[in-house]
Protein backbone atom coordinates (compact mmCIF):
# COMPACT_ATOMS: atom_id res chain seq x y z
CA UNK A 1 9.64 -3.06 27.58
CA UNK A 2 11.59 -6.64 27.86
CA UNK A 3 14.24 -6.29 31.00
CA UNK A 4 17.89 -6.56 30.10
CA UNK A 5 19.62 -8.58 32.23
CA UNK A 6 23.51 -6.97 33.73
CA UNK A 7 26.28 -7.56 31.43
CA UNK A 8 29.68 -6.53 31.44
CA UNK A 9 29.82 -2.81 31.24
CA UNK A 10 31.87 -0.46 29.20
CA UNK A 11 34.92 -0.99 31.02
CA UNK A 12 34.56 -4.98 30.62
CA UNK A 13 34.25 -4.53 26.68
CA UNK A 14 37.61 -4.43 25.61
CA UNK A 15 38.37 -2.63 21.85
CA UNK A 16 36.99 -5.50 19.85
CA UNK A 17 33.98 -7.01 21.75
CA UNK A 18 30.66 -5.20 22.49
CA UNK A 19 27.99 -5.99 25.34
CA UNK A 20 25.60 -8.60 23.94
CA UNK A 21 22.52 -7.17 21.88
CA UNK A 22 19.49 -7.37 23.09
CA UNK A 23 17.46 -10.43 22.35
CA UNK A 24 14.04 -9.90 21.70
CA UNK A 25 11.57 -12.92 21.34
CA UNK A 26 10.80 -14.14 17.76
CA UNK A 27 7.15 -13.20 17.27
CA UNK A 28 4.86 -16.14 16.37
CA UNK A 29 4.45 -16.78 12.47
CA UNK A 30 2.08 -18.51 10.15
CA UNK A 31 -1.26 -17.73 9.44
CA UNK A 32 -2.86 -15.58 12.12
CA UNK A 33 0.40 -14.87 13.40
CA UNK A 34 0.14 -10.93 14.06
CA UNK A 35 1.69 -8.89 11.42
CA UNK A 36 2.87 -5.23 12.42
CA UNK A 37 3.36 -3.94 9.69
CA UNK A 38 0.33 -4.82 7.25
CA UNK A 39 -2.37 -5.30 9.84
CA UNK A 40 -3.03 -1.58 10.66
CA UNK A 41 -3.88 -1.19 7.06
CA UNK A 42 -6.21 -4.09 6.87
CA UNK A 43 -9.64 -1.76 7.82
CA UNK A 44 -8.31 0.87 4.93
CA UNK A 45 -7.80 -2.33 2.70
CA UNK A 46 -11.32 -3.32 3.14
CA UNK A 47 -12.47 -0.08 2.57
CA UNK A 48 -10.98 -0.40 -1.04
CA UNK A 49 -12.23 -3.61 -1.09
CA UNK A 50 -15.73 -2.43 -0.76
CA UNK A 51 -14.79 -0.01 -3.84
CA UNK A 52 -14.03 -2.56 -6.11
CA UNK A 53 -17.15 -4.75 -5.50
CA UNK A 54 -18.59 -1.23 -6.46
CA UNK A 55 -16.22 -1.51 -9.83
CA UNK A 56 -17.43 -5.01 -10.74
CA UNK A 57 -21.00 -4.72 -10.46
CA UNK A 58 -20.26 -1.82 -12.96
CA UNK A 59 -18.40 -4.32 -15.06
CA UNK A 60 -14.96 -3.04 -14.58
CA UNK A 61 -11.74 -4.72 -13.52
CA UNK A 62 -12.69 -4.51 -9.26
CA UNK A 63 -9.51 -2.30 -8.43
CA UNK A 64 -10.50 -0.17 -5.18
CA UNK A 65 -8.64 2.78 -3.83
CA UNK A 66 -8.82 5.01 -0.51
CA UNK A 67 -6.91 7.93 -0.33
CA UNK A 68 -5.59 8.52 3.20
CA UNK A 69 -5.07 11.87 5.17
CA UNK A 70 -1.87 12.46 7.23
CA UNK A 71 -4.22 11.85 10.48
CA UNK A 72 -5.26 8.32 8.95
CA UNK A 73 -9.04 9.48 7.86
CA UNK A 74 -10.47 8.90 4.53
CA UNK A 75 -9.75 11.93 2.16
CA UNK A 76 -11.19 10.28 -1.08
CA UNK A 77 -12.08 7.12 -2.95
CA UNK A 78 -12.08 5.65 -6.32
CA UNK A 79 -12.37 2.37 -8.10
CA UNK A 80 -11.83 1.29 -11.70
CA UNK A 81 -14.48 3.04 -13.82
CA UNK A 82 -12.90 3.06 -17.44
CA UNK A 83 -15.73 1.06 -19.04
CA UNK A 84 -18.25 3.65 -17.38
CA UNK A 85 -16.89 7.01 -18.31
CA UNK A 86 -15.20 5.31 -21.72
CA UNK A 87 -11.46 6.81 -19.90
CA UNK A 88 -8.07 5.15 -20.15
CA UNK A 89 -7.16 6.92 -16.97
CA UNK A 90 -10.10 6.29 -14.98
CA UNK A 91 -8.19 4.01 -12.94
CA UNK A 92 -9.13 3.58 -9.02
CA UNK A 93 -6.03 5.35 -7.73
CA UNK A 94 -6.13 8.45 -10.06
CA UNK A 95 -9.41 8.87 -8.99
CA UNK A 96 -8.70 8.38 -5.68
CA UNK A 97 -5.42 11.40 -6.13
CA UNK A 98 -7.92 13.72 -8.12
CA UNK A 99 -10.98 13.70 -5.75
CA UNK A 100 -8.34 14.17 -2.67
CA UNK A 101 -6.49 16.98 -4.47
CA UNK A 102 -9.88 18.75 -5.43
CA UNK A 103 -10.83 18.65 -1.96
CA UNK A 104 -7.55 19.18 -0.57
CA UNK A 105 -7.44 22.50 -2.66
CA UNK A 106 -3.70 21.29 -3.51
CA UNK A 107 -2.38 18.11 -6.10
CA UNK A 108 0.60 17.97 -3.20
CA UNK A 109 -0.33 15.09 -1.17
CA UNK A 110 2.10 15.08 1.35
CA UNK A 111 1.63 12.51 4.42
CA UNK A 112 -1.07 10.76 2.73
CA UNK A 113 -1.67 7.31 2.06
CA UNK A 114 -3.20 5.18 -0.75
CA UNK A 115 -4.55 1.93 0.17
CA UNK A 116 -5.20 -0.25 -3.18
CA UNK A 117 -6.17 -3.65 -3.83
CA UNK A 118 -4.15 -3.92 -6.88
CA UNK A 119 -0.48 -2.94 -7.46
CA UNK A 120 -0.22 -0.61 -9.25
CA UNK A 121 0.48 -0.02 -13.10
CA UNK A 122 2.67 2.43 -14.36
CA UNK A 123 0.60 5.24 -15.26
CA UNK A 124 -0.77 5.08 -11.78
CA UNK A 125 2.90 4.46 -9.71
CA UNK A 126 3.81 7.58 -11.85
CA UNK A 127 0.83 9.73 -10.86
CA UNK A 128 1.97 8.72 -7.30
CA UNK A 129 5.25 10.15 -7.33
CA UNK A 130 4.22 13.30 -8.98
CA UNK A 131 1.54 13.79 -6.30
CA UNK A 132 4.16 13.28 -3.61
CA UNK A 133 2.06 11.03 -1.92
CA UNK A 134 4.18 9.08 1.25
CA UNK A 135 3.16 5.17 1.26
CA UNK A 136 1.58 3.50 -0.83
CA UNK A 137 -0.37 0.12 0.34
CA UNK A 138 -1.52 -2.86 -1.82
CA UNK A 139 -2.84 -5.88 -1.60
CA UNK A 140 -2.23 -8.39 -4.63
CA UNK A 141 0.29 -8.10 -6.58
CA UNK A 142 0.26 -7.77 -10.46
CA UNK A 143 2.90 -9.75 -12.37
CA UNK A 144 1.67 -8.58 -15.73
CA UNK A 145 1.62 -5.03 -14.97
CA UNK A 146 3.13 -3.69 -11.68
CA UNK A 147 4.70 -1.01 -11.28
CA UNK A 148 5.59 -1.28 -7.58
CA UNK A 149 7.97 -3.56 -6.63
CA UNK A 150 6.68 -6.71 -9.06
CA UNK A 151 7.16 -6.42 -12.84
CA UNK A 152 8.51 -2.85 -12.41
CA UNK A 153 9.09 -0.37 -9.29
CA UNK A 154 9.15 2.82 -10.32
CA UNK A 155 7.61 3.66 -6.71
CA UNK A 156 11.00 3.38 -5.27
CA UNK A 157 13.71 4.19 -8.34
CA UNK A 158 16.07 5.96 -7.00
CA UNK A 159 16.67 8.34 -9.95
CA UNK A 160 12.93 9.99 -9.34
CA UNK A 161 12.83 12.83 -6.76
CA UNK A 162 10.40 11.15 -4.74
CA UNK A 163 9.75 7.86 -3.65
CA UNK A 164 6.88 6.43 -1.29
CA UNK A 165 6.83 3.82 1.15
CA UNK A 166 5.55 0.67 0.30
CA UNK A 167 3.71 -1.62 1.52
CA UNK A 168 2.49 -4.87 -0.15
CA UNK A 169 0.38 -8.08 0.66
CA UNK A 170 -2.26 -6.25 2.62
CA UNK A 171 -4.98 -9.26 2.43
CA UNK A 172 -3.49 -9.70 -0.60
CA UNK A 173 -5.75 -13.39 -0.86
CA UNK A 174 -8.67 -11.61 -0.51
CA UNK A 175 -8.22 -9.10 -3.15
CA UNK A 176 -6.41 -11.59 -5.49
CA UNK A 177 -9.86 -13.69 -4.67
CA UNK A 178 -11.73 -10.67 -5.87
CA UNK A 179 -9.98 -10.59 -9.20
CA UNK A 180 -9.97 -14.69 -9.90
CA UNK A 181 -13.79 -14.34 -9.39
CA UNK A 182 -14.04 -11.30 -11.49
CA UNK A 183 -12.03 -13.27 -14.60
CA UNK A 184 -13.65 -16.04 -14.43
CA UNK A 185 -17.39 -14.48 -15.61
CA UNK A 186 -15.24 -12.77 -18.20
């Protein structure tokens, strides 16, 4: 922890003044620049990364999802696999909430975490909420059909009874990457 150096005390500060805050050093930006809040989710991220290669070669949009327990361990996984099972719904993260609640015994999800490489859509922002799960972590966005913080954020609206944390832009180039290269086969 940084030293403060002496300033005036309580007594000094008169009724309008206050001591001077303390002034922490700016942390170094740019690329590489460490990032506290998205890199602890970057080994999750490629985790879901790894499940939407799995989508692709199976000729689905590659959307990956892990599930996260409240300790940080893997509880479940899913990617995209609406071409293979012929399901609207078979989208990475409600396969992801399904296989965790199955094995939880339980469809609260309290404390978890989903780690996705897509933002996600609405049907899948609303399955979120409704399985009370805490954060939610993404890594490219989707301007076309978002439903957490882009196009829509239904994550956080403030008339819904809960509302996870998010996170976005977790190597959010490599999973947009993973999409561009997907497309352009297509």
């Amino acid at each position: 922890m940084p030293s403060v150096p002496p300033g005036p005390g309580p007594a000094a500060a008169g009724p309008d003044s206050f001591p001077d805050p303390v002034r922490e050093p700016v942390p170094p930006s740019g690329p590489g620049a460490p990032d506290p809040v998205r890199d602890p989710w970057r080994p999750a991220m490629r985790l879901a990364l790894a499940e939407a290669d799995a989508a692709a070669r199976g000729g689905d949009v590659p959307v990956g999802a892990v599930l996260l327990g409240p300790d940080g361990a893997v509880l479940a996984a899913g990617h995209n696999e609406r071409e293979a099972v012929h399901d609207p719904t078979a989208h990475a993260e409600v396969l992801a909430l399904r296989r965790a609640a199955a094995l939880r015994g339980e469809w609260r999800l309290t404390g978890c975490t989903l780690v996705v490489t897509l933002e996600p859509c609405v049907m899948c922002a609303g399955a979120l909420v409704q399985a009370r799960v805490d954060r939610v972590v993404y890594g490219a966005v989707d301007e076309k059909a978002g439903a957490a913080g882009s196009l829509w954020d239904l994550v956080r609206d403030r008339r819904l009874n809960h509302r996870p944390e998010v996170i976005a832009g977790v190597l959010a180039e490599e999973c947009s990457a993973q999409l561009t290269a997907f497309f352009r086969t297509r």
